[in-house]
Structures are given as structure tokens and as C-alpha cells.
N, C-alpha and C. Protein backbone atom coordinates (compact mmCIF):
# COMPACT_ATOMS: atom_id res chain seq x y z
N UNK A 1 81.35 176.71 296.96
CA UNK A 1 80.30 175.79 297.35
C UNK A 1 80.93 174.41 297.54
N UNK A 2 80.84 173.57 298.42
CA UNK A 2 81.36 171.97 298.46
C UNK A 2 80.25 171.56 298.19
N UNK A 3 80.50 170.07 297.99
CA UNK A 3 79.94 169.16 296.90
C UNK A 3 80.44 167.70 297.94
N UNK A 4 79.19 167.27 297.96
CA UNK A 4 79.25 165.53 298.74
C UNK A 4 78.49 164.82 297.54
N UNK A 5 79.67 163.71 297.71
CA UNK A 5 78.81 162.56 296.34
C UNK A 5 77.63 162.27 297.06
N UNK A 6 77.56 161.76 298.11
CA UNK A 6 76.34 160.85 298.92
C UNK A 6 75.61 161.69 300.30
N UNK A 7 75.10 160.98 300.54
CA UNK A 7 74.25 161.44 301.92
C UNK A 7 75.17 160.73 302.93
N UNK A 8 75.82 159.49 302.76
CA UNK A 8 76.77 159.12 303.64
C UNK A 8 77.55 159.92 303.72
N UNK A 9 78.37 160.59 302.62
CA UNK A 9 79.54 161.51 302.96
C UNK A 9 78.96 162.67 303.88
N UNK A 10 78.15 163.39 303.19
CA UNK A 10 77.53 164.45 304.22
C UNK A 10 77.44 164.10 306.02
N UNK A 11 76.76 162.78 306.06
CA UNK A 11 76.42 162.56 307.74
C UNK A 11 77.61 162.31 308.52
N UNK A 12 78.89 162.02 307.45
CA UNK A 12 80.40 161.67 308.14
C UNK A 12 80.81 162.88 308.83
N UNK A 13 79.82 164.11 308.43
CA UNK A 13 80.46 165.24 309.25
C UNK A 13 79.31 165.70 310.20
N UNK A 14 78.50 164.95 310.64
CA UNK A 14 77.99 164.65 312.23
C UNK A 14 78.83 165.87 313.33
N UNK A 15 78.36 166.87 313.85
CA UNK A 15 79.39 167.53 314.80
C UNK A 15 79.57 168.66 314.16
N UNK A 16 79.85 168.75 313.00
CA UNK A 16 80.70 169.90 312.54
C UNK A 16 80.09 171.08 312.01
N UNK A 17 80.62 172.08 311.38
CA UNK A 17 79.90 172.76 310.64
C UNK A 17 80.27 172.78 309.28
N UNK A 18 79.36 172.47 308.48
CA UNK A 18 79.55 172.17 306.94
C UNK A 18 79.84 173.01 306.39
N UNK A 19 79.15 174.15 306.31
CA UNK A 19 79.21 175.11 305.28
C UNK A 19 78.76 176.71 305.44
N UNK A 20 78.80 177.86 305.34
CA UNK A 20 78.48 179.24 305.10
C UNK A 20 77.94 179.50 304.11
N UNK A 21 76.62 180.03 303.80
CA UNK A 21 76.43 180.47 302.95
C UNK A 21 77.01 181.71 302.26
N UNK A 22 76.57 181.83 301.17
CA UNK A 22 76.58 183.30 300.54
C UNK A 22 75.59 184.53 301.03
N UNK A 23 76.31 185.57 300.85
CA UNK A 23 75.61 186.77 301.84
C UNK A 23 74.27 187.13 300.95
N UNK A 24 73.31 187.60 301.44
CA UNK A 24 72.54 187.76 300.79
C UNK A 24 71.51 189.27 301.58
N UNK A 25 71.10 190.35 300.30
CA UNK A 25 70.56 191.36 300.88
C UNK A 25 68.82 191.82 300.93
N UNK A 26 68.64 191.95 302.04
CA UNK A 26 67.09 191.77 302.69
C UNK A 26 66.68 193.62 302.20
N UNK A 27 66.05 193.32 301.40
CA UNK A 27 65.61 194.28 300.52
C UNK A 27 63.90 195.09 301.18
N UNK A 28 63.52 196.37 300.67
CA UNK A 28 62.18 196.82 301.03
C UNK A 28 61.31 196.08 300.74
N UNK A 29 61.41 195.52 299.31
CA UNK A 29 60.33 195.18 298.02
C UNK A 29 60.28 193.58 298.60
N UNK A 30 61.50 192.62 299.37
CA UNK A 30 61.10 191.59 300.08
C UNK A 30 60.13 191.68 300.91
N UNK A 31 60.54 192.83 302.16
CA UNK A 31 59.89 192.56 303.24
C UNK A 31 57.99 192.93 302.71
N UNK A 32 57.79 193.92 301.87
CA UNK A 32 56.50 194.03 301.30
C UNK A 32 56.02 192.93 300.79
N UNK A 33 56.81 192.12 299.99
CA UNK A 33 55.73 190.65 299.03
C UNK A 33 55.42 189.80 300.45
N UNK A 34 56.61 190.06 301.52
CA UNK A 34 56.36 188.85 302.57
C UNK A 34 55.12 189.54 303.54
N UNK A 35 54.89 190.51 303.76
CA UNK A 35 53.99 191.15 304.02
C UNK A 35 52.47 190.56 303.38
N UNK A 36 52.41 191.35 301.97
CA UNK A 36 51.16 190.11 301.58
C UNK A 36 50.68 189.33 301.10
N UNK A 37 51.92 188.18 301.52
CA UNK A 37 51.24 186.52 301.72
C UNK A 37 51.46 186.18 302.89
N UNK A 38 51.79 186.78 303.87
CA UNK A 38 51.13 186.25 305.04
C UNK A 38 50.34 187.34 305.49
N UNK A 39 49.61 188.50 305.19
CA UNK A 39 49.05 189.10 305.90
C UNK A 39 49.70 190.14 306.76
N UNK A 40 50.96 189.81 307.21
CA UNK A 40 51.60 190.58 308.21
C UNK A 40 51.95 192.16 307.90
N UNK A 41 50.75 193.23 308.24
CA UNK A 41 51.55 194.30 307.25
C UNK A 41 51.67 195.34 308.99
N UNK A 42 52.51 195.03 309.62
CA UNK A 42 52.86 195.47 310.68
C UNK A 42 53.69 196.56 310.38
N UNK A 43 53.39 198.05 311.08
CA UNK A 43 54.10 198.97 310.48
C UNK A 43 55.41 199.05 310.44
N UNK A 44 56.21 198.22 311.75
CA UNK A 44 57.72 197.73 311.50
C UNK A 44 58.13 197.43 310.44
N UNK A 45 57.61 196.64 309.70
CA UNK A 45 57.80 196.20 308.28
C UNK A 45 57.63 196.89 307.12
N UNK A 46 56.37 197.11 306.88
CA UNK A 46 55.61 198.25 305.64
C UNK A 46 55.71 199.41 305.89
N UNK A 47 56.03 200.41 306.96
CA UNK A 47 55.54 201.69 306.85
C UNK A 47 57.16 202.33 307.19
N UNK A 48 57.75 203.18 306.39
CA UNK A 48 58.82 203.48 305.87
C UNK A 48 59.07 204.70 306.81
N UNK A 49 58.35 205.53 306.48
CA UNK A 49 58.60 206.88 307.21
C UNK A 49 58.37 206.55 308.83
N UNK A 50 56.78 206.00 308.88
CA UNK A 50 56.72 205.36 310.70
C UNK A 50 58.09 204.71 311.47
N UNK A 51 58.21 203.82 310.45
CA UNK A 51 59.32 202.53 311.07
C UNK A 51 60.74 204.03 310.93
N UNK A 52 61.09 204.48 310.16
CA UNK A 52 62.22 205.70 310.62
C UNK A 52 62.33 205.77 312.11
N UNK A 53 60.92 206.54 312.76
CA UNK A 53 60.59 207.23 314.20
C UNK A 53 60.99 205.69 315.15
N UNK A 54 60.69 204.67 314.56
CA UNK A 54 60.19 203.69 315.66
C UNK A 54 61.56 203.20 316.34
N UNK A 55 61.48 202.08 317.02
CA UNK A 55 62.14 201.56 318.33
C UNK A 55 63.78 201.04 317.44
N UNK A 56 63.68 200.55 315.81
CA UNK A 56 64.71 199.54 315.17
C UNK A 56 65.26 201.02 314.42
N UNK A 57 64.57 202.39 314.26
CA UNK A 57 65.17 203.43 313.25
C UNK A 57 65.24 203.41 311.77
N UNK A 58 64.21 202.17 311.13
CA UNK A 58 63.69 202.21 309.96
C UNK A 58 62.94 200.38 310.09
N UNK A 59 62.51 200.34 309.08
CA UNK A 59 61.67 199.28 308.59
C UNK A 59 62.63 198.00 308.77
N UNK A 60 62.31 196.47 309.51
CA UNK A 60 62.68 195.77 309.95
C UNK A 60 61.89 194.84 309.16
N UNK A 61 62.79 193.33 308.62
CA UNK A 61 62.21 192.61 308.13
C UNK A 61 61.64 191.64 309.49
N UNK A 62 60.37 190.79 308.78
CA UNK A 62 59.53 189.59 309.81
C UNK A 62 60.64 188.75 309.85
N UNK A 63 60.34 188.43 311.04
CA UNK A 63 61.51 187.40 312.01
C UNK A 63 60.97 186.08 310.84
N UNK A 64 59.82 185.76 310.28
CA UNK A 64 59.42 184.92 309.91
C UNK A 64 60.35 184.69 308.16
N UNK A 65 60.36 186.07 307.48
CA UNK A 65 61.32 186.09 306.41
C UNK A 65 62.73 185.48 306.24
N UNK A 66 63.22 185.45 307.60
CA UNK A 66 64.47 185.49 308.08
C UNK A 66 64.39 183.51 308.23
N UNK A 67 63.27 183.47 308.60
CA UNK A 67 63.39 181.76 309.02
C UNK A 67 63.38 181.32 307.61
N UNK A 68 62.66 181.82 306.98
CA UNK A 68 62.32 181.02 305.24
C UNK A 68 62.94 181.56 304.11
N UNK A 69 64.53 181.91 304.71
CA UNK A 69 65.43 181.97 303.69
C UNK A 69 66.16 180.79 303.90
N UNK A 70 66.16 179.77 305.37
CA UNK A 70 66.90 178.35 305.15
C UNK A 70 67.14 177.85 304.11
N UNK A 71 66.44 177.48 303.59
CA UNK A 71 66.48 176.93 302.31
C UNK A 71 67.43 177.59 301.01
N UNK A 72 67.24 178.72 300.79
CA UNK A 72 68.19 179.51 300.32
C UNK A 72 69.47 179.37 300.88
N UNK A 73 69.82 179.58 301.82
CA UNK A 73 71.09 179.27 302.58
C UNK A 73 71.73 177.89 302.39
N UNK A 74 71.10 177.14 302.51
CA UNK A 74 71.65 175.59 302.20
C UNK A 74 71.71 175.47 300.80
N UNK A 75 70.94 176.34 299.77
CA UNK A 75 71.21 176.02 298.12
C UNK A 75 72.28 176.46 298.08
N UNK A 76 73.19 177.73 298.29
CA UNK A 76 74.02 178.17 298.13
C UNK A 76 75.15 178.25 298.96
N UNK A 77 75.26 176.92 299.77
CA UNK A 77 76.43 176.74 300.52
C UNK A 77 76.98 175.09 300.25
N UNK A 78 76.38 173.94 299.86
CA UNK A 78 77.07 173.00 299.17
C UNK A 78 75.87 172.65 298.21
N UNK A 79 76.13 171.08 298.24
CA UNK A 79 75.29 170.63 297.14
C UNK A 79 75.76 168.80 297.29
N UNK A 80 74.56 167.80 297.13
CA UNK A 80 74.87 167.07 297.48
C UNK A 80 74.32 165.99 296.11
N UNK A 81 75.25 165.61 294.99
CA UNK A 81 75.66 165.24 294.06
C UNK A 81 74.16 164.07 293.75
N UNK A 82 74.61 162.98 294.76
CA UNK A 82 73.78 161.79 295.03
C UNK A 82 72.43 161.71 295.45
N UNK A 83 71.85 163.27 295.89
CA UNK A 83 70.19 163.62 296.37
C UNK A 83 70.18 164.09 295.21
N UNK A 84 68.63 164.10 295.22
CA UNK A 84 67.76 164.87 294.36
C UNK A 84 66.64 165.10 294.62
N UNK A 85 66.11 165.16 295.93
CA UNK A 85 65.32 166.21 296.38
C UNK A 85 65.22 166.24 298.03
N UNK A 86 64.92 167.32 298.57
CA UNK A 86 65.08 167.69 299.83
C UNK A 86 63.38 168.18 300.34
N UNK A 87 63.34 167.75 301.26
CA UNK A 87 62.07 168.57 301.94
C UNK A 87 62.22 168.88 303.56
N UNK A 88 61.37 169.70 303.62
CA UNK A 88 61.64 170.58 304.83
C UNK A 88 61.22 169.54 306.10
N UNK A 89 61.28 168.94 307.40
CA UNK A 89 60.41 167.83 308.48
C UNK A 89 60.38 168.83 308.97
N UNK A 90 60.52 170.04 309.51
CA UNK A 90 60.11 170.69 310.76
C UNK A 90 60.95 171.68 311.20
N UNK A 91 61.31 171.87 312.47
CA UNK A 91 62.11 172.85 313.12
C UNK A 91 61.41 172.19 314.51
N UNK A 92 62.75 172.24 315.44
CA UNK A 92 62.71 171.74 317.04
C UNK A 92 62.71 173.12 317.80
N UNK A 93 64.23 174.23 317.28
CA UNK A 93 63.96 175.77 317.91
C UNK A 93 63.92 176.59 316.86
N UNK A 94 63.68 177.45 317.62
CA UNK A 94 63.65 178.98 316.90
C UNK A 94 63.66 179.75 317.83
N UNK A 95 64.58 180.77 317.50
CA UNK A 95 64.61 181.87 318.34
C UNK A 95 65.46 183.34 317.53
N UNK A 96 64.50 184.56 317.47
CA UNK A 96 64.95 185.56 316.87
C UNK A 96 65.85 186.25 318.06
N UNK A 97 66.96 186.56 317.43
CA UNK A 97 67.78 187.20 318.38
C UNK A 97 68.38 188.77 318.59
N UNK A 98 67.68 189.01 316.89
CA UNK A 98 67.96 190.34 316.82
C UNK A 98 67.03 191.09 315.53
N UNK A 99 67.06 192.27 315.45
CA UNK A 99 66.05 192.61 314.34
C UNK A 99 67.08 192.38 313.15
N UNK A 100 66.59 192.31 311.76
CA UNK A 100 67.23 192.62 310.72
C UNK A 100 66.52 194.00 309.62
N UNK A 101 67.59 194.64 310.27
CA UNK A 101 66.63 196.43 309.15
C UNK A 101 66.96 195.84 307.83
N UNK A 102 66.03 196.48 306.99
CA UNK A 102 65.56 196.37 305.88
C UNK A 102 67.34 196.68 304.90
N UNK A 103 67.90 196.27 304.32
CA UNK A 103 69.01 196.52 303.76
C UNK A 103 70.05 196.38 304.55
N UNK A 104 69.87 194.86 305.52
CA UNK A 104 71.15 194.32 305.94
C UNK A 104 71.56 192.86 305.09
N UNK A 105 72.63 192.55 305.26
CA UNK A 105 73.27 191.24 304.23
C UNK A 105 73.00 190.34 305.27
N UNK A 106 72.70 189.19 305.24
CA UNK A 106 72.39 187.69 306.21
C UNK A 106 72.83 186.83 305.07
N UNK A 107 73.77 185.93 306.32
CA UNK A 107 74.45 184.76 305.43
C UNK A 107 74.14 183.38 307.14
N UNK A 108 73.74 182.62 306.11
CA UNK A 108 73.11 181.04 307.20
C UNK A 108 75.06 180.25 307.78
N UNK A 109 74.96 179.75 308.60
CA UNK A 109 76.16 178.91 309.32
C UNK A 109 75.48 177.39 308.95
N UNK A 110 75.72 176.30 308.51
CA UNK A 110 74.88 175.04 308.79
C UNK A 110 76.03 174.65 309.96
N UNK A 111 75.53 173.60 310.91
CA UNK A 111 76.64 172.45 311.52
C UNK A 111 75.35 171.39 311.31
N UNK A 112 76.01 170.50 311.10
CA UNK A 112 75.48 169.10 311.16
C UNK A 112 75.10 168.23 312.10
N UNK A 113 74.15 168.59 313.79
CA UNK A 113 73.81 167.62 314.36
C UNK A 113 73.62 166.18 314.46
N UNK A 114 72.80 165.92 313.59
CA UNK A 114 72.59 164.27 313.75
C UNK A 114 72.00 164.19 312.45
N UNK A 115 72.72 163.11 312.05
CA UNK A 115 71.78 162.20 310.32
C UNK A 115 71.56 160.73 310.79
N UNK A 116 70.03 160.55 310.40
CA UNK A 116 70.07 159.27 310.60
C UNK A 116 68.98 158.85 309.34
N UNK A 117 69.20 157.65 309.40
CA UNK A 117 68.76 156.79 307.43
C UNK A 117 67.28 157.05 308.64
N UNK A 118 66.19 157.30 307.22
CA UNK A 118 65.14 156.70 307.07
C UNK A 118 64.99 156.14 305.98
N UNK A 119 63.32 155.58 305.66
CA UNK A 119 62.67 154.29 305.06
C UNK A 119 62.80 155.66 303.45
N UNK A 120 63.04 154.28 302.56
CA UNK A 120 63.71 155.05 301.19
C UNK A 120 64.90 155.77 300.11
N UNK A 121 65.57 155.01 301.42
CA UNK A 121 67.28 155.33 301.26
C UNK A 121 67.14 156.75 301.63
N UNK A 122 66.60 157.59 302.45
CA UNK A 122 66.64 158.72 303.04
C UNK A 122 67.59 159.10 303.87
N UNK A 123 67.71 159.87 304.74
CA UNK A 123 68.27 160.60 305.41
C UNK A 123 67.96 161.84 306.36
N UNK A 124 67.55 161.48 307.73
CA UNK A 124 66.95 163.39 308.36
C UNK A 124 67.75 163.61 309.04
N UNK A 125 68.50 165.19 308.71
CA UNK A 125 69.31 165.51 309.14
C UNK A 125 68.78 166.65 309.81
N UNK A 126 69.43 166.96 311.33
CA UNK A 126 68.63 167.79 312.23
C UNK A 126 70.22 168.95 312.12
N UNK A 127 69.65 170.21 311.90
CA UNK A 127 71.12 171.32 311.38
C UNK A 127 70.83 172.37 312.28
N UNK A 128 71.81 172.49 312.57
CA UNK A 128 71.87 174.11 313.69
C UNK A 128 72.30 175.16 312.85
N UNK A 129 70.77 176.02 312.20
CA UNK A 129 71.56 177.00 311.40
C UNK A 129 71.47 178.51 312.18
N UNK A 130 72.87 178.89 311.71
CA UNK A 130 72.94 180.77 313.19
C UNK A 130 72.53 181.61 311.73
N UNK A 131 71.85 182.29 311.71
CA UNK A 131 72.07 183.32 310.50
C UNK A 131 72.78 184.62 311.36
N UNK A 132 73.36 184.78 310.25
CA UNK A 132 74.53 185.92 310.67
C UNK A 132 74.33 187.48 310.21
N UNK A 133 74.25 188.67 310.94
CA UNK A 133 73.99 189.70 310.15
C UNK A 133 75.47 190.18 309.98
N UNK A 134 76.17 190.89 308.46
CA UNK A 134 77.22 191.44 308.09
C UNK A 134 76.98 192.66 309.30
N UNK A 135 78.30 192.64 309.89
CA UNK A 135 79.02 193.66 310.86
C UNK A 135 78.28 193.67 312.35
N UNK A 136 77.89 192.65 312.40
CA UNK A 136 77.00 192.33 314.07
C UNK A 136 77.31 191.09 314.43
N UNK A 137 77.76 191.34 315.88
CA UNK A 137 78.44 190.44 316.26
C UNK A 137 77.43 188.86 316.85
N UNK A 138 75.97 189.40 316.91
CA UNK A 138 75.27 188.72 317.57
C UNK A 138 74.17 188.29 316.31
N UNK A 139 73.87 186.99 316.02
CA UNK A 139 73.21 186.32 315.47
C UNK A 139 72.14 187.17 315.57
N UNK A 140 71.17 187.18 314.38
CA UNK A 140 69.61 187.20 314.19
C UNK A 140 68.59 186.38 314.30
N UNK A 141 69.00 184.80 314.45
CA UNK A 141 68.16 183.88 314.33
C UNK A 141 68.95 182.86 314.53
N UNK A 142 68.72 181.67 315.30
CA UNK A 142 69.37 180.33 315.46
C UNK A 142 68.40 179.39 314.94
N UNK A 143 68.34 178.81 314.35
CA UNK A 143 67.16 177.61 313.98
C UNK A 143 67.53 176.07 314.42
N UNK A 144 66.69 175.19 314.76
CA UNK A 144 67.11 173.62 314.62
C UNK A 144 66.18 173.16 313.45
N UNK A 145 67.10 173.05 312.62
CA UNK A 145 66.06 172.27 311.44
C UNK A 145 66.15 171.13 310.67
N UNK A 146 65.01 170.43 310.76
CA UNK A 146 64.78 168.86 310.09
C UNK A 146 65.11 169.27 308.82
N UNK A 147 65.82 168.64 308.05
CA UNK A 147 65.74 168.17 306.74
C UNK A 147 65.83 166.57 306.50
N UNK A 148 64.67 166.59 305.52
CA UNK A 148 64.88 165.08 304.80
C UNK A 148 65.56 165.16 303.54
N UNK A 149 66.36 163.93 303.15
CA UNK A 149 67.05 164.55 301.70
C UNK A 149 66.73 162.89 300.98
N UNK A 150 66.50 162.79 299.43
CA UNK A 150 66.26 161.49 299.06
C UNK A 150 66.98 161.22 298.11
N UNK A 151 67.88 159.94 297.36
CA UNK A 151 68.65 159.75 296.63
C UNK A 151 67.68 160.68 295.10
């Protein structure tokens, strides 16, 4: 994991890509809890034996699961000494690029677009994260995402 004392140090790498997360595995018993709290019980997702027959060859997690592990991904790829708390501003894209079956590993890419100070000694940093599926060559998800971070 790297470690920035400040939010200045972090924005000095403007351009680049900061960090990789740790791999992490998209489980049945996920895609079910994410199922109902949002409602989504689409048989791609929930129905085990169906989703086998179907178009992906078993149960596929929501493209939406996949977006709201960001956060996860950025806990476990640095850490920034001098913040102490982060909140989410938004997302500019999104785009799913591939399915993720139920018992594949996804690990987040950050690069660092643009940081600029806001009011509060803040910081919004706009991050291009690729999530990556283990042994596929083609991304699952690209995101542009706002983060605010505060001393």
C-alpha cells in the first residue's frame, strides 16, 4: 500500500497512475445481498441453475456492484496520512465493459486526473479507475470518479 503525508503530495502525481489495488473475489452471497437492497433480483444475478443455461454460462454480478466496490479499491491501494475523511462528488463516466461471473477476482487501477483545492483545505480529485478482471485482458468497468478528501 503507499502512503502520502498530504493531499499536496498525492495531487503532485496529476497524470499518473497511483496505485492497484488488491484483488478481490465477487462471491454468490455478494451478488444476492446486492440484489436485495437494490431490488435488482434479475435472473442473471440470483438464479443459479437459469444463469448456468444463459448468454454469461452462470450467474453474473450487477454492473452496479462492480461500480460500488471504488471505494474498496482506493482503501486498499494507498492511504493518505494527512486526510481524514473522503466522500464520494459523483462520477462524469461509466461504462461496463464486460460481465463479471460470479467467482471472478477484480482489482481497481486509480490514475490521477486532476486535483484541485476546494473551500476547507479540501481537495477534488477526478480518478480514472479501469477495474480489472484476473486473466482477461479487457477491463470490466472504467469509471471517472469525483472524490473529495478533507484534512
Amino acid at each position: 500500500m503507499k502512503t502520502f503525508q498530504t493531499l499536496a503530495e498525492l495531487a503532485a502525481c496529476t497524470g499518473q497512475e497511483v496505485a492497484v489495488s488488491d484483488w478481490i473475489t465477487i462471491t454468490q452471497q455478494q451478488v444476492n445481498l446486492f440484489a436485495e437492497a437494490t431490488g435488482d433480483h434479475q435472473w442473471i444475478h440470483v438464479d443459479v441453475e437459469k444463469a448456468a443455461a444463459g448468454p454469461f454460462g452462470g450467474p453474473i454480478a450487477h454492473g452496479f456492484l462492480t461500480l460500488s466496490l471504488l471505494p474498496r479499491f482506493f482503501e486498499s491501494s494507498f492511504e493518505i496520512t494527512g486526510s481524514q475523511m473522503g466522500v464520494n462528488y459523483g462520477l462524469n463516466k461509466v461504462r461496463f465493459t464486460a460481465p463479471v461471473p460470479v467467482g471472478s477476482r477484480l482489482r481497481g487501477r486509480m490514475k490521477l486526473l486532476a486535483a484541485e483545492a476546494i473551500a476547507g483545505d479540501g481537495m477534488q480529485m477526478t480518478w480514472e479507475v479501469t477495474v480489472e478482471r484476473e486473466g482477461s485482458a479487457k477491463p470490466v468497468c472504467v469509471a471517472e470518479s469525483l472524490v473529495r478528501r478533507y484534512p
